[in-house]
Structures are given as C-alpha cells and as structure tokens.
Protein backbone atom coordinates (compact mmCIF):
# COMPACT_ATOMS: atom_id res chain seq x y z
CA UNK A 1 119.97 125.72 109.72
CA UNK A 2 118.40 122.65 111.04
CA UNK A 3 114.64 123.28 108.91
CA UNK A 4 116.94 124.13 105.77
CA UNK A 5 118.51 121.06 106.06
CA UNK A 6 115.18 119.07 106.37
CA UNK A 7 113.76 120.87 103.59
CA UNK A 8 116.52 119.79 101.21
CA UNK A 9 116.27 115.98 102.36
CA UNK A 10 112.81 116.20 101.75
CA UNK A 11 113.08 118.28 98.57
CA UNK A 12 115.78 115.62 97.24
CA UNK A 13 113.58 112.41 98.69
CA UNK A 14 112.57 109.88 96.10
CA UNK A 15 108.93 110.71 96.82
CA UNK A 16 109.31 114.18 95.93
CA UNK A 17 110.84 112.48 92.02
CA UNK A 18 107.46 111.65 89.60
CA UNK A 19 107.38 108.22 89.60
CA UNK A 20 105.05 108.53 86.58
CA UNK A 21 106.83 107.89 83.56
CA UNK A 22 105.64 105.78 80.73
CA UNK A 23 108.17 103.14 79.10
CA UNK A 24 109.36 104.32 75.14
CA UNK A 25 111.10 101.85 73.45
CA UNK A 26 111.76 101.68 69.86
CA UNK A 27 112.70 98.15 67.65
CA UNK A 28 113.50 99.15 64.13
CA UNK A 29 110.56 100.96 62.68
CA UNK A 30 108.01 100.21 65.86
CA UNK A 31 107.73 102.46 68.66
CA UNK A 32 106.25 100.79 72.36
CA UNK A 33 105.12 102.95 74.46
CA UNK A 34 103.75 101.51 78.20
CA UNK A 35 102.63 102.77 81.34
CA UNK A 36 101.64 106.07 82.59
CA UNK A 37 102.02 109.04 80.54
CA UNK A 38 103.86 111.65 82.99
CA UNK A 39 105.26 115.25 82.07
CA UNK A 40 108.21 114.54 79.89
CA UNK A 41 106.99 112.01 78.63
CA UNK A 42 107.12 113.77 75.11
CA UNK A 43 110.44 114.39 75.97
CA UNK A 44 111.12 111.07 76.08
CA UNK A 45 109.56 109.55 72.67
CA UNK A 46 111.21 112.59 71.07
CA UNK A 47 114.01 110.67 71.75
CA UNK A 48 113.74 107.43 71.51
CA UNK A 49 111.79 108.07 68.68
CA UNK A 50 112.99 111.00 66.33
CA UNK A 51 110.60 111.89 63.42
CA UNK A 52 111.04 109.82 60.74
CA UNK A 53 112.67 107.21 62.32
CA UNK A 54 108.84 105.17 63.25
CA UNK A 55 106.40 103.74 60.81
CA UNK A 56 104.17 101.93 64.00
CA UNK A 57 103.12 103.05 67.58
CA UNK A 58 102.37 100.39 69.69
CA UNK A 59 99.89 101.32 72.82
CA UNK A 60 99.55 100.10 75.96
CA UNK A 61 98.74 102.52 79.01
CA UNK A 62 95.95 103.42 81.30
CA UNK A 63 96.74 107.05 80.06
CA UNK A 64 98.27 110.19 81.60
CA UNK A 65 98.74 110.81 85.54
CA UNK A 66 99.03 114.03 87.28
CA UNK A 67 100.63 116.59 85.03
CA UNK A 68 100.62 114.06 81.86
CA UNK A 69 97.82 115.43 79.43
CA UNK A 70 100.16 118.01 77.78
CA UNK A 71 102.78 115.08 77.33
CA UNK A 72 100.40 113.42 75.86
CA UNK A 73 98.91 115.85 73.81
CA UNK A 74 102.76 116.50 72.30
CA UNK A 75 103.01 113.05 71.96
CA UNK A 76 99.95 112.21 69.51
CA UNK A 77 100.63 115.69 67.83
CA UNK A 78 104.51 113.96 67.10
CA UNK A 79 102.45 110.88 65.62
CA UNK A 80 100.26 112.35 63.52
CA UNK A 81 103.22 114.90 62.25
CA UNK A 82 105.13 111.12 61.45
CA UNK A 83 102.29 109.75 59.38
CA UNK A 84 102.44 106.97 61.61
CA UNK A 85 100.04 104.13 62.66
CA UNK A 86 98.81 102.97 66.35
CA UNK A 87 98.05 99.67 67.47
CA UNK A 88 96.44 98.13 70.39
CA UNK A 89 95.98 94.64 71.08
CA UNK A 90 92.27 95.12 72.64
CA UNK A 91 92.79 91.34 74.07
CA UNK A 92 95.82 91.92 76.29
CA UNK A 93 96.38 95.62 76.34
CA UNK A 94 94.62 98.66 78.53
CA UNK A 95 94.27 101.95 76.25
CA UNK A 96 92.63 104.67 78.16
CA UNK A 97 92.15 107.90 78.91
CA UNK A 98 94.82 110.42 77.10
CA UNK A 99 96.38 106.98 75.49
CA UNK A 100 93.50 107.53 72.98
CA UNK A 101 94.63 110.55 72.14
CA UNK A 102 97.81 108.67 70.49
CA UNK A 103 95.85 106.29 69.24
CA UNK A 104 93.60 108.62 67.65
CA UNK A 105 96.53 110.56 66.40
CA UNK A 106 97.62 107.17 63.75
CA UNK A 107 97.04 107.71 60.01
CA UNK A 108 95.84 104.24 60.21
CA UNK A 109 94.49 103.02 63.62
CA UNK A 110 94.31 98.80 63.91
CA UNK A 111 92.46 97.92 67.10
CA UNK A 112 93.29 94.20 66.84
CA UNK A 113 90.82 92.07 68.46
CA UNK A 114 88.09 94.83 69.27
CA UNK A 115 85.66 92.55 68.31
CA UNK A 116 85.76 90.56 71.42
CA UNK A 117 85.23 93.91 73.34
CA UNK A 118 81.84 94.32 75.02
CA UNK A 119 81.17 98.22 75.29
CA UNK A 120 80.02 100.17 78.39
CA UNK A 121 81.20 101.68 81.48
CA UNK A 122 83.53 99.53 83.79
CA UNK A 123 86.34 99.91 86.23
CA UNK A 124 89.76 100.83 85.17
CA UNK A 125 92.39 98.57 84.16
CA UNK A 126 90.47 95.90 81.54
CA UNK A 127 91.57 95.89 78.15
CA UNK A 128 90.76 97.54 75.33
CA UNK A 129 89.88 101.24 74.03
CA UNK A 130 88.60 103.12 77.40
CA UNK A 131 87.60 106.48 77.21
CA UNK A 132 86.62 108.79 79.81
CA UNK A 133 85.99 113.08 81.16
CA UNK A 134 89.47 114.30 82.39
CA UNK A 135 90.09 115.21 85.54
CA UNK A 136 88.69 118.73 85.16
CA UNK A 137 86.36 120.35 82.50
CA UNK A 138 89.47 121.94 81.03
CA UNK A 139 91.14 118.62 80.12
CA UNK A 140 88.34 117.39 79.04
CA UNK A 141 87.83 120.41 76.76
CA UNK A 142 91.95 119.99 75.60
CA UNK A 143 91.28 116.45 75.12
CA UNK A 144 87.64 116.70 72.56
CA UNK A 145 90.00 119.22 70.58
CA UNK A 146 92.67 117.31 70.11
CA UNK A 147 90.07 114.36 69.00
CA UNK A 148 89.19 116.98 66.78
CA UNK A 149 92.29 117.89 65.57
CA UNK A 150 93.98 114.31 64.62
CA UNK A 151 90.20 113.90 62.51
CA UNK A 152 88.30 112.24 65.24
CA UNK A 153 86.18 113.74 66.82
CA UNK A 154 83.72 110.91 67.72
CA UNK A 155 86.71 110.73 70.59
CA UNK A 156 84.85 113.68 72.61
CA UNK A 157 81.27 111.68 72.84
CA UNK A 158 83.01 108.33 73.58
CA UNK A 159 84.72 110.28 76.52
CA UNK A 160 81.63 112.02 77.61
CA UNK A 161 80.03 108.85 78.22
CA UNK A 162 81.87 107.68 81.67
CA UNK A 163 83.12 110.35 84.35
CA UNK A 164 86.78 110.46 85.51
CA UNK A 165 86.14 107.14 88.07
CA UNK A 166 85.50 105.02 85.25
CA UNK A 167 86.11 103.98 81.48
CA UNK A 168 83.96 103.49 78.42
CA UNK A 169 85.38 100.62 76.66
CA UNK A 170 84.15 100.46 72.86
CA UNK A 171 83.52 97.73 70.81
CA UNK A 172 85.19 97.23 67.82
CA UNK A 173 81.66 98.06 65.92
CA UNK A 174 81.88 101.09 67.29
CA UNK A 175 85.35 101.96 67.00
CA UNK A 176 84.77 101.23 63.54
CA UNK A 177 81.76 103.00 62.69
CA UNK A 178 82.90 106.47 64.64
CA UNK A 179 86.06 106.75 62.54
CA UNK A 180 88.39 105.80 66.03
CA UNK A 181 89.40 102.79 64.39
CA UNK A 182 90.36 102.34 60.85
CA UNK A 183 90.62 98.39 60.92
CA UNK A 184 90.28 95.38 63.61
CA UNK A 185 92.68 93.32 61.99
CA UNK A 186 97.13 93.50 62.61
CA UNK A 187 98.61 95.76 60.17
C-alpha cells in the first residue's frame, strides 16, 4: 500500500506535468505565439486561434522541446490552411528549430530586420531565423518534408547546415534568395 501511495505522489508531482508549453495569445486579427512548442501545443492555438479568425502569426520561440515536433508540425499545417502570414522581428526575437516550420508555413513570410543578421553557426538563444538537424534523423526527415510541403524547401539545407547543439542563423540575403522569406520589411 505504502509503494502505491508513493507512486501516485510521484505520478501527480509537478515534475511529472510538461512544463513545456508555448504562450498563444491572440489580439484581434494577430496571433503571438512564445516559448517552447510542447505536445498540445496545437491544441492550444486551435483555440485561441480558430481558423479564420487570424490574418498574422507572430513568432518568437527557440522551437519545440521533447515531444513538440508533431505540435508543431499541426501548428504550421493550421497556418498555411488560414492563408496567414508569419513575422519575426530578427532584432529582438529567437526563431529556431521547428518555429521555422510556422514561419515557413505563412503565405507571406516578413523577417523584419534580417538584414542586420550575420549568418553561420552559433549557440542557441540569439535572434533571428536559426535552423538546425532534429533531434533524430526521423525529425529531421518530418521536418525537410514539411519545408517541402508549405513550398520551402530551401528549409531542409538551411537545417542541414548546424547539428542539433547548435543553430544556423540566416541572413536576410539569404532568407530572401531561398524563398524562406518573402520580404524584410513589417507587413
């Protein structure tokens, strides 16, 4: 009785609870979406942001944690059904990992500042586009289809050029010239 009582308190412990959740927040026709993209996530924008109700994704997240890809998958796949466009402010906010998936997923994609962006590989956690392999050679496969799928497919060599550890932050030249981004300027 005793060790199927412990189990429950440990079972019901806040530690045992994802803590990875991304904030979705909607303000008329913009949608905000921060922080870590966890499963049911998708849930989540679903709701705060029913289709049809957005015109604008705003993006600012390091990307999906444990468990997040196929939350974020769903999410850009809601985007891109919505005709919506993404945003990132490249001077203040972090994009990475499966966060470019969403921002891939815009009809129109405005990387505002990328300009200022110096590519290459760096640490995680500086702003702008970052791209990067998944975790495993299975995400990273998911992830270059669903590049392929929302009609950019330059996404897949941007992410094979920096291993899980790190990001490939792009330039907004090369945003530009791959297709990622659309324009540099605010919508």
């Amino acid at each position: 009785m005793r060790n199927l009582i412990a189990v429950l308190v440990c079972a019901m412990a806040p530690s045992a609870v994802s803590v990875e959740a991304a904030q979705v927040t909607r303000q008329g026709t913009t949608v905000t979406v921060r922080g870590l993209i966890g499963s049911g996530d998708d849930l989540a924008f679903e709701q705060a942001a029913p289709q049809g109700s957005y015109r604008t994704v705003v993006l600012s997240s390091p990307g999906a944690g444990e468990g997040g890809l196929p939350a974020a998958i769903a999410m850009a796949r809601s985007i891109r059904a919505a005709g919506a466009s993404t945003v990132v402010n490249a001077s203040g906010s972090l994009c990475g990992s499966a966060c470019t998936l969403l921002f891939a997923a815009g009809a129109q994609r405005y990387y505002v500042g990328g300009e200022r962006i110096v590519e290459g590989v760096r640490a995680k956690g500086q702003s702008g586009l970052g791209f990067h392999q998944a975790r495993s050679p299975r995400g990273t496969a998911q992830m270059a289809s669903v590049y392929s799928e929302m009609g950019a497919s330059a996404g897949a060599d941007l992410s094979s050029r920096s291993p899980f550890e790190t990001l490939y932050y792009v330039s907004g030249a090369t945003a530009l010239s791959t297709g990622i981004a659309t324009s540099l300027k605010r919508p």
